[in-house]
Protein backbone atom coordinates (compact mmCIF):
# COMPACT_ATOMS: atom_id res chain seq x y z
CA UNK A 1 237.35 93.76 277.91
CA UNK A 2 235.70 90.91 275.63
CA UNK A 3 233.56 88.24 277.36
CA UNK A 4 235.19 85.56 276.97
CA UNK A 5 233.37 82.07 275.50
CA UNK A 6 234.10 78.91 275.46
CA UNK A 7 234.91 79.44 271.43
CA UNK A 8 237.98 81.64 272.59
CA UNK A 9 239.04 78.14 274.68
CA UNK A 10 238.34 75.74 272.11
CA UNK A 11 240.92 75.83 270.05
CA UNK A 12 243.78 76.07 272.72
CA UNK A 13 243.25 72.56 274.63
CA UNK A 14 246.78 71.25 275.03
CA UNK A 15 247.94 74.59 274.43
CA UNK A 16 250.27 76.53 277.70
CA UNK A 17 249.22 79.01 279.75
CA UNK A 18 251.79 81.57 281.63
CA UNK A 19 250.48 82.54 285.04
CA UNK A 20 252.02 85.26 286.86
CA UNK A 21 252.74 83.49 290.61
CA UNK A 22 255.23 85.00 292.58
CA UNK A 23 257.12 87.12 289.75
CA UNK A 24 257.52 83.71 288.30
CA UNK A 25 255.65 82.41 285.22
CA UNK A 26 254.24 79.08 285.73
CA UNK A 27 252.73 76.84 282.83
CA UNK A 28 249.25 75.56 282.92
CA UNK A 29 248.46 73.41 279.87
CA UNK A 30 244.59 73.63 279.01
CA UNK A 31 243.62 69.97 279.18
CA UNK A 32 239.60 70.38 278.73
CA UNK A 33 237.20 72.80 277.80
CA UNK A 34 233.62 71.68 277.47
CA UNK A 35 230.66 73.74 277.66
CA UNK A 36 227.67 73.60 280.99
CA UNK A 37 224.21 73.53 281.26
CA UNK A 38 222.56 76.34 280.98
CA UNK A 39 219.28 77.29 282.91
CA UNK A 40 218.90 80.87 282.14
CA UNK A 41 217.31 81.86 278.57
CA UNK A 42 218.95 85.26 278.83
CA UNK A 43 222.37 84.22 279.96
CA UNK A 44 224.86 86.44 278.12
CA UNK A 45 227.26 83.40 277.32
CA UNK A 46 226.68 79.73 277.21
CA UNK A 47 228.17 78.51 280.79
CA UNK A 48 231.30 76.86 280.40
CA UNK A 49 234.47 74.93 282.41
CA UNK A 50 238.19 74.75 281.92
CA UNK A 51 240.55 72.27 283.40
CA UNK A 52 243.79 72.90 283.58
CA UNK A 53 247.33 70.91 284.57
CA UNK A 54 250.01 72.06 286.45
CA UNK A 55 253.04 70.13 287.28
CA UNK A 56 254.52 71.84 290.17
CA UNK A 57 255.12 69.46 293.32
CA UNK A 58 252.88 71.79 295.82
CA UNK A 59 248.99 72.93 295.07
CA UNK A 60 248.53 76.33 294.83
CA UNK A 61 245.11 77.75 296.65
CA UNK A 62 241.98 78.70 294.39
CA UNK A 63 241.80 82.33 293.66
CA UNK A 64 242.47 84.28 290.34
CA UNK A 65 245.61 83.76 288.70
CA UNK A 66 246.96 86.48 285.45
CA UNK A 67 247.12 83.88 282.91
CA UNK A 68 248.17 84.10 279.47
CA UNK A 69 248.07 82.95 275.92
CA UNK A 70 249.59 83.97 272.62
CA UNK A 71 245.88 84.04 270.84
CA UNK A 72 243.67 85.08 274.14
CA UNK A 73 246.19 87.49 275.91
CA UNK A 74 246.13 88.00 279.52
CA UNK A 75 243.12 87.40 281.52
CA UNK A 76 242.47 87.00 285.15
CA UNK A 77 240.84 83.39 285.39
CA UNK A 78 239.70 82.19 289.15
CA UNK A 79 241.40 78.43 289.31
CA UNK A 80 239.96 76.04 291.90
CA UNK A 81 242.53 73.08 292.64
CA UNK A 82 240.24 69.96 291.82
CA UNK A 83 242.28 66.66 291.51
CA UNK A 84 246.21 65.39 292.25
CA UNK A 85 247.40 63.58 289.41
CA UNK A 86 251.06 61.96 289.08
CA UNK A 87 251.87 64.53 287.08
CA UNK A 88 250.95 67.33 289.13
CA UNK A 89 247.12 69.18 289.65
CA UNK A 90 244.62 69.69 288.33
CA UNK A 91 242.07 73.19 288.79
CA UNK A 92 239.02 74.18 287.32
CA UNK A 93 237.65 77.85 285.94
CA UNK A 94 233.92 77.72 285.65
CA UNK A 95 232.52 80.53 283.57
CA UNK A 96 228.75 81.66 284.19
C-alpha cells in the first residue's frame, strides 16, 4: 500500500467520502486538509490532519472507518469525533 500524503488529500477538500458503517455507506465530505509540524528530520512524510463532516444526527465513536474516494480508493483512516456543528460532526485523522 502507498503512504499516503497530504498531496493525495489536497486536491479532494469538499470532495465525499463513502465509509463502510454498518453495511451502509455513509458520506464524509473532506472539509480541511492542512499539513503539521514536524519535529523529526527523518520523518517519512510531512505530518498532516484531515477534518471531515458528517451529517448524521448521532456521533459515531473514534476508531478506523473503510473510507473511500474515486481518485484515492479505499483506505482505512482512524476518525476522532472533534466538534458538533448544526450540520452534523465533525472528526479528525491525524497522519504521523
Amino acid at each position: 500500500m502507498e503512504l499516503l500524503t497530504l498531496e493525495h488529500f489536497a486536491g479532494c477538500v469538499n470532495e465525499t467520502f463513502l465509509a463502510a458503517i454498518n453495511d451502509m455507506d455513509l458520506e464524509f465530505v473532506l472539509v480541511e486538509a492542512r499539513p503539521l509540524p514536524t519535529h523529526a528530520q527523518s520523518a517519512m512524510r510531512q505530518p498532516f490532519s484531515l477534518l471531515f463532516r458528517n451529517t448524521a444526527a448521532f456521533l459515531f465513536p473514534q476508531q478506523i472507518y473503510p473510507m473511500r474516494h474515486p481518485r484515492i480508493g479505499e483506505a482505512g483512516i482512524f476518525l476522532v469525533p472533534v466538534a458538533q456543528e448544526q450540520a452534523g460532526f465533525l472528526y479528525q485523522a491525524v497522519f504521523n
